[in-house]
Every structure is written in C-alpha cells, then in structure tokens.
PDB file of N, CA and C in Angstrom:
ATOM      1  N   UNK A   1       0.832  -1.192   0.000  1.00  0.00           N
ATOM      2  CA  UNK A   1       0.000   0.000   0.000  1.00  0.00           C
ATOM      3  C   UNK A   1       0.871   1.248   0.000  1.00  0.00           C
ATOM      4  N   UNK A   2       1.929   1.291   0.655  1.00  0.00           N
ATOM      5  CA  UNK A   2       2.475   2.216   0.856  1.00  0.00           C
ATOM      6  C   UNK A   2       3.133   2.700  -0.198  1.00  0.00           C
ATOM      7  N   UNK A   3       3.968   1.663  -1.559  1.00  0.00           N
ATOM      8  CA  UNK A   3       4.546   1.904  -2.698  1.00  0.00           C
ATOM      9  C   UNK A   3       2.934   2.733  -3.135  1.00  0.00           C
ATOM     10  N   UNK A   4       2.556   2.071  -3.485  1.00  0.00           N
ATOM     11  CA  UNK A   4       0.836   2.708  -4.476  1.00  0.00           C
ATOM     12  C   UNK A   4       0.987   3.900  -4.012  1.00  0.00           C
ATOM     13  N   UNK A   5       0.796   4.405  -2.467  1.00  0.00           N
ATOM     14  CA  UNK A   5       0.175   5.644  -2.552  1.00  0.00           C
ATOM     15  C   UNK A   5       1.474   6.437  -2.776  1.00  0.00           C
ATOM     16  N   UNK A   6       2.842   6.028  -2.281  1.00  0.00           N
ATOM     17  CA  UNK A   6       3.652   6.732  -3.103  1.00  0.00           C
ATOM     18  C   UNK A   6       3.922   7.194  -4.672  1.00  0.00           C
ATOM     19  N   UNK A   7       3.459   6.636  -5.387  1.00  0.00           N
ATOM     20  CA  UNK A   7       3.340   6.193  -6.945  1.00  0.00           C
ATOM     21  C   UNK A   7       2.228   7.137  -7.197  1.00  0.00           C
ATOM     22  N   UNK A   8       1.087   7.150  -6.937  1.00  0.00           N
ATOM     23  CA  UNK A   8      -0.076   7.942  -6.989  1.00  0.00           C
ATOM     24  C   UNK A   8       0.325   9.487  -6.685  1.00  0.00           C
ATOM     25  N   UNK A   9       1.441   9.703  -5.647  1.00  0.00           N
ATOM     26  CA  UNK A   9       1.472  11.159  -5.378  1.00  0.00           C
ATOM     27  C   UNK A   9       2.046  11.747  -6.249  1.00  0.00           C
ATOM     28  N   UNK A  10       2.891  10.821  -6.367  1.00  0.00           N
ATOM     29  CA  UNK A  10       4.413  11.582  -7.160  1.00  0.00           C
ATOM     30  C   UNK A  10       3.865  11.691  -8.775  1.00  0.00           C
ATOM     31  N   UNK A  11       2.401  11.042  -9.291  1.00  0.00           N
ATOM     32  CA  UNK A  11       2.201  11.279 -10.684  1.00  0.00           C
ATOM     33  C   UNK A  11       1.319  12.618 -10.315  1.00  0.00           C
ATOM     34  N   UNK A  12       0.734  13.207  -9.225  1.00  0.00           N
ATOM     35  CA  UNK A  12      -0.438  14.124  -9.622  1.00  0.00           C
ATOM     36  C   UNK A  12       0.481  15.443  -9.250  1.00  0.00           C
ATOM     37  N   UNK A  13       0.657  16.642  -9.953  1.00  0.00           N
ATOM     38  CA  UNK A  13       1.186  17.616  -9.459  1.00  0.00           C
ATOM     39  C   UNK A  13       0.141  18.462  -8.499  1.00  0.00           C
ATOM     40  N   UNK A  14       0.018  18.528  -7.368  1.00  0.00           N
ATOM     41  CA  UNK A  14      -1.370  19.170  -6.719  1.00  0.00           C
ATOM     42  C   UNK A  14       0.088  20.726  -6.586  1.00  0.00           C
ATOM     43  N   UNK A  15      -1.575  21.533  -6.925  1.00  0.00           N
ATOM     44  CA  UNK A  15      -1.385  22.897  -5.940  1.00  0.00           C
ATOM     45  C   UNK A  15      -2.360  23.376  -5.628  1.00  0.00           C
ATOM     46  N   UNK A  16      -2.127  24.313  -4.537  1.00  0.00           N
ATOM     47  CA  UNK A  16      -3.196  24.680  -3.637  1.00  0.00           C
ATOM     48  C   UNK A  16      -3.887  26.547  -4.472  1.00  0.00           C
ATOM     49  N   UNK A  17      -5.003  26.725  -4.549  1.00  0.00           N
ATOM     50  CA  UNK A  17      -5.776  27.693  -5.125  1.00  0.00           C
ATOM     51  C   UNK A  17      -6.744  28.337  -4.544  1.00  0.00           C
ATOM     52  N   UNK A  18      -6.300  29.515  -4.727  1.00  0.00           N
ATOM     53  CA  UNK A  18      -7.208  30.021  -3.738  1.00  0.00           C
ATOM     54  C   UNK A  18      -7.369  31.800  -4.306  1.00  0.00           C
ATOM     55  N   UNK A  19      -8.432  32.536  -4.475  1.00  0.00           N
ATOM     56  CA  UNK A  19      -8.992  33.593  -4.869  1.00  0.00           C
ATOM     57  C   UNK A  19      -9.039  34.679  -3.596  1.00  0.00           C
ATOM     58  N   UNK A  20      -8.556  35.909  -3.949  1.00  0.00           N
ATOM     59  CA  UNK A  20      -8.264  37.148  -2.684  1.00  0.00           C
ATOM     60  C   UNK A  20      -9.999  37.154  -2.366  1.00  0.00           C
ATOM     61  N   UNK A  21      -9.914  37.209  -0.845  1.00  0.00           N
ATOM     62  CA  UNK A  21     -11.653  37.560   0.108  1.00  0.00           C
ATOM     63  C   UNK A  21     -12.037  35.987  -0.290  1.00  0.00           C
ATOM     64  N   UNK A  22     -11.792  35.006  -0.902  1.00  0.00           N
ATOM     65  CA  UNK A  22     -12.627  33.461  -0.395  1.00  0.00           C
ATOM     66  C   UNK A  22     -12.102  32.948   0.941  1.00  0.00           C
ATOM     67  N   UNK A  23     -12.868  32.964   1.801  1.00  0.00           N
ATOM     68  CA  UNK A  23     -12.481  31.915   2.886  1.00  0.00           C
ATOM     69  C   UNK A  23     -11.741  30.230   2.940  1.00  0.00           C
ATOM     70  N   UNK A  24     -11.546  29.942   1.834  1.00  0.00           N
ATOM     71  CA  UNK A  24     -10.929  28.717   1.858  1.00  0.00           C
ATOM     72  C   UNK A  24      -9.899  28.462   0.275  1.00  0.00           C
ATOM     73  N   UNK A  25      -9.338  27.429   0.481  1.00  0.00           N
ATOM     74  CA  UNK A  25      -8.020  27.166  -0.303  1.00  0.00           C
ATOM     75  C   UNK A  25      -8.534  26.320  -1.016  1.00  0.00           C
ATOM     76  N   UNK A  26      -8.457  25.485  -2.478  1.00  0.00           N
ATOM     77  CA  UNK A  26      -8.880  24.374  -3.034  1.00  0.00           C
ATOM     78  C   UNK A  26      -7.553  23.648  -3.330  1.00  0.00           C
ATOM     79  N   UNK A  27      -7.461  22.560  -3.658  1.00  0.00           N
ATOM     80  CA  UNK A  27      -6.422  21.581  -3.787  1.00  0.00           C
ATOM     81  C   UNK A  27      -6.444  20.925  -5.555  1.00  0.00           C
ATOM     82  N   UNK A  28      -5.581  21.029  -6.650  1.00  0.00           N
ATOM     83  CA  UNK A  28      -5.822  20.983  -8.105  1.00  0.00           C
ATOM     84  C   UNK A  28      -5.224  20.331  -8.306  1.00  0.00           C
ATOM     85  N   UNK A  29      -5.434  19.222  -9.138  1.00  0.00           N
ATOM     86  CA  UNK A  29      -4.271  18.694  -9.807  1.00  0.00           C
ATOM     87  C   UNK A  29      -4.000  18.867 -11.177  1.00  0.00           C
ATOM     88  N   UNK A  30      -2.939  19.497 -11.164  1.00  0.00           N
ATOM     89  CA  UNK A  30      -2.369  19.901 -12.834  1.00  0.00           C
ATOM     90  C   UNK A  30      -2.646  19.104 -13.724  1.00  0.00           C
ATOM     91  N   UNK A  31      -2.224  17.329 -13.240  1.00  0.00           N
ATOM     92  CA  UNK A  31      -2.376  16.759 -14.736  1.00  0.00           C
ATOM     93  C   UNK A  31      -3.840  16.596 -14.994  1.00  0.00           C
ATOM     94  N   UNK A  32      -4.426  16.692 -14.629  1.00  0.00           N
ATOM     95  CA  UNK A  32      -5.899  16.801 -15.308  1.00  0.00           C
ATOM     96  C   UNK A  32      -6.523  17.367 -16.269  1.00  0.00           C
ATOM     97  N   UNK A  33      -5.563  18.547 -16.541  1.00  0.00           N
ATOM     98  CA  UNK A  33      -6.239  19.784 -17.034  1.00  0.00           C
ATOM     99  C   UNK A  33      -5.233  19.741 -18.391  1.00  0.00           C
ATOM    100  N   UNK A  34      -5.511  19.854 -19.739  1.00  0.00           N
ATOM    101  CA  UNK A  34      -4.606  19.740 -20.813  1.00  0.00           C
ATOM    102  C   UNK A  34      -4.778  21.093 -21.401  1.00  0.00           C
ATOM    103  N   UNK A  35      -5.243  22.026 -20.839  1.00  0.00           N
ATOM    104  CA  UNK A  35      -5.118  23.481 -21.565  1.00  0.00           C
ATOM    105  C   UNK A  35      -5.189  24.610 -20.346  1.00  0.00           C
ATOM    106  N   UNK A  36      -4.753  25.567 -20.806  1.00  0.00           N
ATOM    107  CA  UNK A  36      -5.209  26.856 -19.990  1.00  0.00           C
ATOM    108  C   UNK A  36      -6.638  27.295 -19.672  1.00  0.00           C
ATOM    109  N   UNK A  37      -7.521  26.753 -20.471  1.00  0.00           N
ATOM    110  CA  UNK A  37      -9.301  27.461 -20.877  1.00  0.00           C
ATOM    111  C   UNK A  37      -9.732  26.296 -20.241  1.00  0.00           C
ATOM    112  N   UNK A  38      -9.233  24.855 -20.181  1.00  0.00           N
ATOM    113  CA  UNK A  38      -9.808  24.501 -18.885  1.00  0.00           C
ATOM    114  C   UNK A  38      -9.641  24.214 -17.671  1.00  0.00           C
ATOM    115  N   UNK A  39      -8.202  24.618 -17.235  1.00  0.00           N
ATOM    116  CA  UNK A  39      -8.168  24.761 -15.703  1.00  0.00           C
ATOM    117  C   UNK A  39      -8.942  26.236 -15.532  1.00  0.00           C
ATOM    118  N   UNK A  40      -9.173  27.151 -16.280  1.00  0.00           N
ATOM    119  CA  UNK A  40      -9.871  28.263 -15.690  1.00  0.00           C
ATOM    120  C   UNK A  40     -11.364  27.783 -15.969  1.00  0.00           C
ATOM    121  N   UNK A  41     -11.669  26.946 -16.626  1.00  0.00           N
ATOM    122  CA  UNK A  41     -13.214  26.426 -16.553  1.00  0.00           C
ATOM    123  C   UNK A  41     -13.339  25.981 -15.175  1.00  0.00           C
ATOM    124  N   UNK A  42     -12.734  25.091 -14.632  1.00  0.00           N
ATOM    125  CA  UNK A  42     -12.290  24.705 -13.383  1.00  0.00           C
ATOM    126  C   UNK A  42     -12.233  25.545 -11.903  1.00  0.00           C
ATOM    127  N   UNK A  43     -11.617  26.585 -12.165  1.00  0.00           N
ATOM    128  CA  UNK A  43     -11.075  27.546 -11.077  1.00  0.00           C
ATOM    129  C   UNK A  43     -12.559  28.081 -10.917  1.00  0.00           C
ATOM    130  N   UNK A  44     -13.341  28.333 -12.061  1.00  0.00           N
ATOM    131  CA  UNK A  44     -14.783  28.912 -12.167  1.00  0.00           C
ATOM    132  C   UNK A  44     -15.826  28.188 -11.738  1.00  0.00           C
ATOM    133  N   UNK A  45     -15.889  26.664 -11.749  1.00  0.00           N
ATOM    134  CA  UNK A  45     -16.515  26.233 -11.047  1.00  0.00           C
ATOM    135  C   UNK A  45     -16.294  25.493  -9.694  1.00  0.00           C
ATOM    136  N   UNK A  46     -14.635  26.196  -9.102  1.00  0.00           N
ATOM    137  CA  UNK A  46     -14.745  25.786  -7.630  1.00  0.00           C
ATOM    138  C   UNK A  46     -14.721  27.554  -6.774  1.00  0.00           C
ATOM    139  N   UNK A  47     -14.723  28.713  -7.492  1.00  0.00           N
ATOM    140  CA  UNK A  47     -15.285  29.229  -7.032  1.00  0.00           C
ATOM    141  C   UNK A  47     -16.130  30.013  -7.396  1.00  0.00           C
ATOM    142  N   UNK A  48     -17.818  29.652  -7.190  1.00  0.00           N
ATOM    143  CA  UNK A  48     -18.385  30.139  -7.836  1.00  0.00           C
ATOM    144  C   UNK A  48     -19.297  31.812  -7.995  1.00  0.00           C
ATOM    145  N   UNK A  49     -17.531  32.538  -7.031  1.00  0.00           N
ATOM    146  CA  UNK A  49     -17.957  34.085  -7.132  1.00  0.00           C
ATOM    147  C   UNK A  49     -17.775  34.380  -8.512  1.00  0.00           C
ATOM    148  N   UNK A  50     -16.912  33.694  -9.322  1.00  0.00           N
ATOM    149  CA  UNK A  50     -16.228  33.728 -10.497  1.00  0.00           C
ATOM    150  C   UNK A  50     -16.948  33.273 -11.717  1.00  0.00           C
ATOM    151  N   UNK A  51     -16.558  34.321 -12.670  1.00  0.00           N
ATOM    152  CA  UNK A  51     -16.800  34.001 -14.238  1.00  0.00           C
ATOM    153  C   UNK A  51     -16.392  34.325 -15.589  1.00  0.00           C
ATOM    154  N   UNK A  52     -15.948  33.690 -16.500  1.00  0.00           N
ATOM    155  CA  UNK A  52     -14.908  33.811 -17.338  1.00  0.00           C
ATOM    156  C   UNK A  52     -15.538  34.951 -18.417  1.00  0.00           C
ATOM    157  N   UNK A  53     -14.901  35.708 -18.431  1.00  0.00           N
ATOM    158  CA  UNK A  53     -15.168  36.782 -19.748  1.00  0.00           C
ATOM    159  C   UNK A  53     -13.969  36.462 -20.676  1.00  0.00           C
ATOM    160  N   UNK A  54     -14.666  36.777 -21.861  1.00  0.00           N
ATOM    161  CA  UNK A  54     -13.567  36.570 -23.010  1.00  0.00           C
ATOM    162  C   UNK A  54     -13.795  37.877 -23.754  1.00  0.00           C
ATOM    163  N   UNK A  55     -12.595  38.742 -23.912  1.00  0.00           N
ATOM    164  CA  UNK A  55     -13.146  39.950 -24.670  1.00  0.00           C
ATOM    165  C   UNK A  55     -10.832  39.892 -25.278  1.00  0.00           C
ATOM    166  N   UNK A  56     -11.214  40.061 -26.441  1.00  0.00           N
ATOM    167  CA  UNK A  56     -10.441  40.646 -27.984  1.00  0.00           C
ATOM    168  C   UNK A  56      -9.643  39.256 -27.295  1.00  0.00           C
ATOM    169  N   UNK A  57      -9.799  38.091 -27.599  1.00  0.00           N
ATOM    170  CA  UNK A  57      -9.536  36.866 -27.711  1.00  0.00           C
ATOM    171  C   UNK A  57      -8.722  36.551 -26.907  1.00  0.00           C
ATOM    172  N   UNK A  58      -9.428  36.753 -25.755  1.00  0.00           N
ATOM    173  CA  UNK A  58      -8.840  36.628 -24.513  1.00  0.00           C
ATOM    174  C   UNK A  58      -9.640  35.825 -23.136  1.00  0.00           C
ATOM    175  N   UNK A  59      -9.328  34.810 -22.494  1.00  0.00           N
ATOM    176  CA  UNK A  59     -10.113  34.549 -21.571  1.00  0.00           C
ATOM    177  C   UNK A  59      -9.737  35.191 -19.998  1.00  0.00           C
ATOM    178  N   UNK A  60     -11.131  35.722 -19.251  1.00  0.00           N
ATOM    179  CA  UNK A  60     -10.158  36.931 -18.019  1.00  0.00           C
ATOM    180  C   UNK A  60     -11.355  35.937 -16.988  1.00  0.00           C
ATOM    181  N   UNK A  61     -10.234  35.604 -15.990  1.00  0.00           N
ATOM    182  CA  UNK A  61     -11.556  35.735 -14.525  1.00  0.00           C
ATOM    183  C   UNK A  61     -11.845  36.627 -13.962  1.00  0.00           C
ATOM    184  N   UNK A  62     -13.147  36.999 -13.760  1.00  0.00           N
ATOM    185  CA  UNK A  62     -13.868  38.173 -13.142  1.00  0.00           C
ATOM    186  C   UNK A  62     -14.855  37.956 -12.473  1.00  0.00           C
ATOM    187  N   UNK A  63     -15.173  38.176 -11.474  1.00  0.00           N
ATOM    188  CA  UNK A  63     -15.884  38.823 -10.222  1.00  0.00           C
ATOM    189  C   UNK A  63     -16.757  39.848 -10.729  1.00  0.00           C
ATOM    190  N   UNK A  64     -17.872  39.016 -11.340  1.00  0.00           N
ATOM    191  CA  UNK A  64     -19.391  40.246 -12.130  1.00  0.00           C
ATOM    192  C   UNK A  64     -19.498  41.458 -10.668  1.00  0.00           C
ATOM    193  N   UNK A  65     -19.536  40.808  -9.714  1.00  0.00           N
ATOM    194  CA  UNK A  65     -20.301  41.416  -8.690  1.00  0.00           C
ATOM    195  C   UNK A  65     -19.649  42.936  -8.685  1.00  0.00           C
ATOM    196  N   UNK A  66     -18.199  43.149  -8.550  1.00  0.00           N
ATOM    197  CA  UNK A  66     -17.613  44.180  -8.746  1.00  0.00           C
ATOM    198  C   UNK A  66     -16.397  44.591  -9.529  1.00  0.00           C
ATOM    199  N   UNK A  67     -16.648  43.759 -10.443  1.00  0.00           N
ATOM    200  CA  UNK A  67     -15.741  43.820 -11.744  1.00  0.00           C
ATOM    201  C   UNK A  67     -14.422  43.780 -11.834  1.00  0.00           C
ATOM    202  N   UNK A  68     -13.679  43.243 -11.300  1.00  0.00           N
ATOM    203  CA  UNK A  68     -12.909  43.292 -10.288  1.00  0.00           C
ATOM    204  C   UNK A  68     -11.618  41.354 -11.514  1.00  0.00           C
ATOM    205  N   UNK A  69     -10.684  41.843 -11.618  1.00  0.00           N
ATOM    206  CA  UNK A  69     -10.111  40.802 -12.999  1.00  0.00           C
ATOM    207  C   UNK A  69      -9.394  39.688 -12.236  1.00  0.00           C
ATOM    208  N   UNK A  70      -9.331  38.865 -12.204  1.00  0.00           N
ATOM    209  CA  UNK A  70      -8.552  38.104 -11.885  1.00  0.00           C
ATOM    210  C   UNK A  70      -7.344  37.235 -12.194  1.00  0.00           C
ATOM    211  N   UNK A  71      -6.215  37.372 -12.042  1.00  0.00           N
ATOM    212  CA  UNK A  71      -5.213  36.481 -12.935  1.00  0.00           C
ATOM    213  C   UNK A  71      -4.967  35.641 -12.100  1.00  0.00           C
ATOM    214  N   UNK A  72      -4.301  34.321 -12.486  1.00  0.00           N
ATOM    215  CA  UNK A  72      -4.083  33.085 -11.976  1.00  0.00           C
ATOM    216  C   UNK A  72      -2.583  33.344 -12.285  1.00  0.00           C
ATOM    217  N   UNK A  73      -1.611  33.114 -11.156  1.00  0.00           N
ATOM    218  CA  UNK A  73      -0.765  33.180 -10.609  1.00  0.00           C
ATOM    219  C   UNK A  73      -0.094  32.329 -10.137  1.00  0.00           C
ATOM    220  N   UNK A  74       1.583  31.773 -10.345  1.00  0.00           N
ATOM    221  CA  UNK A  74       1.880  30.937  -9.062  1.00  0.00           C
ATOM    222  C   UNK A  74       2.742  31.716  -8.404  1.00  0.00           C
ATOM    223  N   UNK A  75       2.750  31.052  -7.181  1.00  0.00           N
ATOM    224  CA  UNK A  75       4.453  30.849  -6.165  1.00  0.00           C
ATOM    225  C   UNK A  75       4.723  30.395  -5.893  1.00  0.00           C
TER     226      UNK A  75
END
C-alpha cells in the first residue's frame, strides 16, 4: 500500500488555489487539465464568485459582482 500511494502522489502535481476575500483554499491537480481554458473552466466552477469573460480573444476571470479581474498566478 504504501509503494501505491507513493506512486499515486508523485504522478499528480497538486497545488493549492485560492482567490483574494474566499475563505478557503482548493487543492488541483495539474495533470488533469490539458489546456489553460480549462483549468480556468475549473477555477470557475470551484469558485463560484467567479466568471470567465472573453473579450479581444482573450479569456479573463472576473468577479461580475464588482468587476474586479482576476489572474491566476503561481508561487
């Protein structure tokens, strides 16, 4: 058991995600996601203050409520 769950970790790249004013952190795993347009499909439906605008061929996360842009970031 212990090889497996070692084997299992070391294939998923997790990082932790989290949006400025949400009370909590989400946990992602990179390899899941094979493009940019859908880990932000993703990010949009784990938090669902969020929603993707696409303007001059561009996809932006934004916060309708106060318009407010969001970029996805690491560190």
């Amino acid at each position: 058991v212990r090889s497996y769950r070692k084997n299992v970790i070391e294939k998923c790249k997790y990082v932790k995600v989290a949006v400025d004013g949400a009370p909590y952190l989400r946990k992602v795993d990179l390899e899941m996601y094979d493009s940019y347009q859908k880990l932000l499909n993703a990010l949009e439906n784990m938090f669902t203050c969020l929603t993707i605008c696409n303007s001059q061929s561009e996809s932006k996360l934004m916060d309708l409520t106060n318009g407010v842009e969001y970029v996805p970031t690491y560190e």
